[in-house]
Protein backbone atom coordinates (compact mmCIF):
# COMPACT_ATOMS: atom_id res chain seq x y z
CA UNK A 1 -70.75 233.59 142.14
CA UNK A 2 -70.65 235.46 145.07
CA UNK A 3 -70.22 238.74 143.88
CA UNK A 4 -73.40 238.29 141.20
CA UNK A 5 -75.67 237.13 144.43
CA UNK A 6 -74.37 240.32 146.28
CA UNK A 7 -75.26 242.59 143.39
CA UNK A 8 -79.34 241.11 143.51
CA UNK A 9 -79.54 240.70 146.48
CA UNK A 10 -77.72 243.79 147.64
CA UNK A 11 -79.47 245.43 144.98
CA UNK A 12 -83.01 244.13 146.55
CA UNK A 13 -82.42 245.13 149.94
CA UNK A 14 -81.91 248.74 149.01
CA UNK A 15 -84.95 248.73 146.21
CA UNK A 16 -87.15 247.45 148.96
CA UNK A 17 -85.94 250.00 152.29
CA UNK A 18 -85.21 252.78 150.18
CA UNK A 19 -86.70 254.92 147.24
CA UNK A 20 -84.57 254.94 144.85
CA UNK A 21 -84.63 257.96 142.50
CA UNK A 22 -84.82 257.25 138.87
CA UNK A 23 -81.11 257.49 137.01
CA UNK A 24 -80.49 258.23 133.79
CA UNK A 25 -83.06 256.23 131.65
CA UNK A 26 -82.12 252.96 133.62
CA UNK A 27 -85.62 253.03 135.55
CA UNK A 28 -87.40 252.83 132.08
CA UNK A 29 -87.23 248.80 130.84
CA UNK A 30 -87.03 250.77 127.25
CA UNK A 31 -83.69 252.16 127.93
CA UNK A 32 -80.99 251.33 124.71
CA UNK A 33 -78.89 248.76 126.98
CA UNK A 34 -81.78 247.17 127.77
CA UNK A 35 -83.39 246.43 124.28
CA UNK A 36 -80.05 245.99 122.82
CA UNK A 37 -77.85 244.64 125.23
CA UNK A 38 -79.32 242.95 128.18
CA UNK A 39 -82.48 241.26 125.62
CA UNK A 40 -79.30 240.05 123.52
CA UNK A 41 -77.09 239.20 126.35
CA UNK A 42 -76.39 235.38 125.13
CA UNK A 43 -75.91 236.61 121.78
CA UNK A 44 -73.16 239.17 122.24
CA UNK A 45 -71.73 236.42 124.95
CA UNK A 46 -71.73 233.60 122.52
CA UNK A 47 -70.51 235.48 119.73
CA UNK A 48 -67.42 237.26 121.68
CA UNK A 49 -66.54 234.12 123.08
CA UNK A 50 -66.46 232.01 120.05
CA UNK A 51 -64.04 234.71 118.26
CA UNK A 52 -61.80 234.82 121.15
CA UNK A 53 -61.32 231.13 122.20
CA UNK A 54 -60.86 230.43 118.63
CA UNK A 55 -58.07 232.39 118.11
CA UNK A 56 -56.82 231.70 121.60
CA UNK A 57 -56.95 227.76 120.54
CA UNK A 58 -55.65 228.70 117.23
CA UNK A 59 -52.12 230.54 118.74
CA UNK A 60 -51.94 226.54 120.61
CA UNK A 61 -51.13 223.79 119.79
CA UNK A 62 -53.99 221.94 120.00
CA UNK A 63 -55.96 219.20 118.03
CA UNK A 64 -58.84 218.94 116.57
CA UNK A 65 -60.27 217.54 120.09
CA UNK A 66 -59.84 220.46 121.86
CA UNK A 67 -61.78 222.29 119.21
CA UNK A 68 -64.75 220.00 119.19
CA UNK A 69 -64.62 220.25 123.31
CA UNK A 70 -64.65 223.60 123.01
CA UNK A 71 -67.71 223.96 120.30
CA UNK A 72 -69.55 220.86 121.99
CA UNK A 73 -69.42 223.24 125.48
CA UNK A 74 -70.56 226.43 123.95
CA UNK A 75 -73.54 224.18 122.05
CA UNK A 76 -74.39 222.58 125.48
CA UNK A 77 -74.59 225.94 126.99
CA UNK A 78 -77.01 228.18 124.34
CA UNK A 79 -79.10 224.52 125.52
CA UNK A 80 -79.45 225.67 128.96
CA UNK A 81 -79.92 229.05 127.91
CA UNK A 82 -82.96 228.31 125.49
CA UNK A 83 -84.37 225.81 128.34
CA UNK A 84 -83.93 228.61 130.82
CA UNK A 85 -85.73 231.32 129.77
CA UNK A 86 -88.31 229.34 127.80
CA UNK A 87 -89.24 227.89 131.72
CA UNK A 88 -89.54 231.12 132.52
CA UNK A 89 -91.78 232.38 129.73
CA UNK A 90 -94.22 229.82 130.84
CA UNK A 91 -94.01 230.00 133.98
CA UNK A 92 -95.10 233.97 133.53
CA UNK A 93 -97.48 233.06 131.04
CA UNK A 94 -100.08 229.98 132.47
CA UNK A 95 -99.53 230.83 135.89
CA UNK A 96 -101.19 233.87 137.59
CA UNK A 97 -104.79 236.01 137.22
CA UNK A 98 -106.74 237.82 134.61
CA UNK A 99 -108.20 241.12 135.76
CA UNK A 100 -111.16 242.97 133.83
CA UNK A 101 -113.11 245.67 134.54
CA UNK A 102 -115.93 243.67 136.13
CA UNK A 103 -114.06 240.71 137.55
CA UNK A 104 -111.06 238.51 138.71
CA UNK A 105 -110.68 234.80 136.42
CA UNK A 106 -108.17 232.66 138.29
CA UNK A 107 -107.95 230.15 136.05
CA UNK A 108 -107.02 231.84 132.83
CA UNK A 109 -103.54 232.13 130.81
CA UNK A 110 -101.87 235.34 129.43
CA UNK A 111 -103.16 234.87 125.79
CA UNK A 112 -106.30 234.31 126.67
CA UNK A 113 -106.36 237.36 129.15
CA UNK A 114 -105.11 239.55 126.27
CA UNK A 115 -108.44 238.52 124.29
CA UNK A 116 -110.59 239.35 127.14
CA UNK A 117 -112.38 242.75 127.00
CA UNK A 118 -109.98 245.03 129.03
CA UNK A 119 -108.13 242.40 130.80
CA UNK A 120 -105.06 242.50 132.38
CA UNK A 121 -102.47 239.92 133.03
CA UNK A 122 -100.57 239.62 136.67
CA UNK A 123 -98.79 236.63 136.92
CA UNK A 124 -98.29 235.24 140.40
CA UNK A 125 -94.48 234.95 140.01
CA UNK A 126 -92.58 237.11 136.89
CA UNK A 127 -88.57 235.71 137.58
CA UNK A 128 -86.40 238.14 136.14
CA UNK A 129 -85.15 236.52 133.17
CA UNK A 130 -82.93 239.39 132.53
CA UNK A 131 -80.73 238.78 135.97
CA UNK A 132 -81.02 234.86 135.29
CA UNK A 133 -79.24 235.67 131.54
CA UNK A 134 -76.52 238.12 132.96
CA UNK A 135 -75.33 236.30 135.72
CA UNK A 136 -74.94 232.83 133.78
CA UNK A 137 -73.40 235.19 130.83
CA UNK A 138 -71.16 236.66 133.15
CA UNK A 139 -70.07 233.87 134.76
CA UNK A 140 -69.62 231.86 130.99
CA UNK A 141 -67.22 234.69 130.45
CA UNK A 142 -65.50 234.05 133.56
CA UNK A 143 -65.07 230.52 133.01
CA UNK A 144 -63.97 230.65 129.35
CA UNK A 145 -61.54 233.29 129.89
CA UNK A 146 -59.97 231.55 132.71
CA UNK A 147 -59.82 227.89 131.13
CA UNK A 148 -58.13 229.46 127.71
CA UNK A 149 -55.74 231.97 129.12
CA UNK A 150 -54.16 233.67 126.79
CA UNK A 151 -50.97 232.40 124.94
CA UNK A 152 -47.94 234.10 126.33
CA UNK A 153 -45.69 232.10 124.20
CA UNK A 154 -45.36 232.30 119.96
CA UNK A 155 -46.39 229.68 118.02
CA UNK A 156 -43.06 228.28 117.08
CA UNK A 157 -42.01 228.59 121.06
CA UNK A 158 -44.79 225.94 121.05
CA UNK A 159 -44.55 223.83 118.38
CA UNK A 160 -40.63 223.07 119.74
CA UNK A 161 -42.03 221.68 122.99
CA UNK A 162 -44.50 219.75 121.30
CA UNK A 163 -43.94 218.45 117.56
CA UNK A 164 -46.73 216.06 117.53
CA UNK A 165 -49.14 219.20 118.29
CA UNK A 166 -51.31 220.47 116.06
CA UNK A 167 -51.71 224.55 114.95
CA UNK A 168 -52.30 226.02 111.94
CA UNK A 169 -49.29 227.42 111.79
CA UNK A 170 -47.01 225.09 111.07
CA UNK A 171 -48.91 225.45 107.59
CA UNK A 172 -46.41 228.96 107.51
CA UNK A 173 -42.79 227.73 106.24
CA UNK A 174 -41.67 231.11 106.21
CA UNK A 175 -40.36 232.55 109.53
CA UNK A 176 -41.31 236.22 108.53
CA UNK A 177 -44.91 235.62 107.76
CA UNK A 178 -45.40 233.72 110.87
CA UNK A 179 -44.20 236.33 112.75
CA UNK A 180 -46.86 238.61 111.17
CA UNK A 181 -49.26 236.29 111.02
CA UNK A 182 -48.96 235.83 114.65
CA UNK A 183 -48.68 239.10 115.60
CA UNK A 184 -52.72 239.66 113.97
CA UNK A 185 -53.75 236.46 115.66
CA UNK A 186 -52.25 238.07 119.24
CA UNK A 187 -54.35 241.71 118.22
CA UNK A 188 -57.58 240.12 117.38
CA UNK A 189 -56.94 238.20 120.99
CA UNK A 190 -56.44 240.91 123.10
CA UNK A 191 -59.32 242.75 121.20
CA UNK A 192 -62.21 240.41 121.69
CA UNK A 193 -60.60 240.09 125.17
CA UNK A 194 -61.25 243.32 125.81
CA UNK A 195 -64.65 243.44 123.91
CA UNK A 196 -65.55 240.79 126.44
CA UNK A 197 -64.24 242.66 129.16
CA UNK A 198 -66.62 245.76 128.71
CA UNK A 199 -69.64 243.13 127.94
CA UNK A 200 -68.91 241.77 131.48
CA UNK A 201 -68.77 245.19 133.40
CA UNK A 202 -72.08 246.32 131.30
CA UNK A 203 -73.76 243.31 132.46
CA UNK A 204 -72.69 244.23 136.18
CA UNK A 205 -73.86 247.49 135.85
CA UNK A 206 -77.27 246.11 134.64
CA UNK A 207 -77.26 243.63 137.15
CA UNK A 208 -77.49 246.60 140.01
CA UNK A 209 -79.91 248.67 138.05
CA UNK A 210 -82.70 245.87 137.29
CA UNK A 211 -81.72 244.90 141.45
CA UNK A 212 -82.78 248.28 142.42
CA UNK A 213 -85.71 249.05 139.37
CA UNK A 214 -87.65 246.11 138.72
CA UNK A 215 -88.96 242.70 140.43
CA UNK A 216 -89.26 241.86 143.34
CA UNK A 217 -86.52 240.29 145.64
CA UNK A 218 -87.71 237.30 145.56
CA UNK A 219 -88.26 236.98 141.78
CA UNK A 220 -84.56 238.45 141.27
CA UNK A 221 -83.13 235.78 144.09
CA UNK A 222 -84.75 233.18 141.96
CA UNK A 223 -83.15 234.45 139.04
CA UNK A 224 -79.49 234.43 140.75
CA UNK A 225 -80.00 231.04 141.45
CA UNK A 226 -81.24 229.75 137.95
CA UNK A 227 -78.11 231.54 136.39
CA UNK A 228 -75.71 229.95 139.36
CA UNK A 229 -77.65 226.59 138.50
CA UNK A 230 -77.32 226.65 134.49
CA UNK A 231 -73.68 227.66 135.01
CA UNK A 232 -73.04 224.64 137.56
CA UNK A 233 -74.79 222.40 134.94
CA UNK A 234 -72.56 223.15 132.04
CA UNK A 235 -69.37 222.88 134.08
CA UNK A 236 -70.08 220.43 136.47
CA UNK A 237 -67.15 218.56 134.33
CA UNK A 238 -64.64 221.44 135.64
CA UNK A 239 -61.66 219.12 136.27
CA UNK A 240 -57.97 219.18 135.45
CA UNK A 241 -58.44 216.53 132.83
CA UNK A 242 -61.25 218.50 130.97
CA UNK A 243 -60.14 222.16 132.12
CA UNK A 244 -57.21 221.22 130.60
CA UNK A 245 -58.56 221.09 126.87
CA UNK A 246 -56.89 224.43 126.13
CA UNK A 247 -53.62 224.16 128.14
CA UNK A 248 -52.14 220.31 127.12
């Protein structure tokens, strides 16, 4: 958490004292990592994480309640992503002023501007959805991969300490395929492990450059704290008994 409010607000400081020379394409909001990346940020999140504490889960043994913990968290959390940014489309869109050629309406909305003979919307507060999205991504990541550590130990080193457990492979009689069949559950692992892993550092970088490009500080501040809040809201439950859904 810390190290996401240093970014913004680091990021801020220098934006606002400094000018800050354009770099690379990151000054335009039309940039590739913007439009395909950051705009997608839960997406790539939810989808990375999903494939990788699956198969973490599935080298386990785990039951069935783990699973359903696990989905039931990641459904909670696209919630408070929705609710998030939806608050913060309205927020940009009904409050603020219309400005035509002729005149200033103060009581007017964003779609209504738009119909208005050369008007122009400038809402009174735009919070920068896109540093509310990366921080609470990043620190989903974070939390995910540090609740479902990766399995050091095979399957069947497992299963002995626990017979009552549950993992698909005890479904694999033969000692040979398990081994195999292990050894592509442990690839696809480390893969998405690392897919999430570059995800996290292009979502820092981002951070910095829409700190130092666009919004102001305190419309990036607020952001920080919406992404610290939506995180603290889907794992205000972080305790040993529930933390522990991947590691009994």
């Amino acid at each position: 958490k810390a190290v996401v409010s240093t970014q913004s607000t680091g990021g801020s400081y220098i934006s606002s004292t400094w000018q800050i020379p354009c770099f690379w394409e990151f000054c335009n909001k039309f940039n590739f990592l913007n439009q395909y990346i950051v705009k997608l940020c839960w997406g790539w999140t939810l989808s990375l994480c999903v494939v990788s504490i699956t198969v973490k889960l599935w080298r386990q043994v785990v039951d069935g309640l783990k699973y359903l913990r696990f989905w039931i968290q990641m459904s909670a959390s696209t919630l408070i992503w929705f609710l998030g940014t939806q608050a913060i489309v309205y927020i940009e869109n009904n409050y603020g002023f219309c400005q035509t050629d002729s005149d200033i309406l103060m009581d007017s909305k964003k779609d209504i501007c738009h119909n208005v003979e050369h008007g122009v919307w400038d809402p009174t507060i735009e919070i920068s959805g896109h540093i509310f999205m990366m921080v609470f991504c990043n620190l989903m990541i974070c939390y995910e991969q540090e609740t479902c550590l990766p399995a050091n130990e095979s399957s069947e080193e497992l299963q002995s300490k626990d017979g009552t457990g549950y993992s698909p492979l005890h479904k694999l009689e033969d000692d040979g395929q398990c081994v195999v069949h292990n050894a592509i559950l442990k690839f696809i692992d480390h893969f998405f492990s690392f897919l999430l892993l570059c995800l996290f550092c292009v979502f820092n970088l981002m951070i910095v450059m829409t700190s130092l490009y666009f919004h102001t500080p305190v419309e990036k501040v607020i952001g920080v704290a919406m992404g610290v809040s939506a995180y603290a809201i889907v794992t205000f439950h972080k305790c040993d008994k529930v933390e522990a859904y991947c590691r009994d």
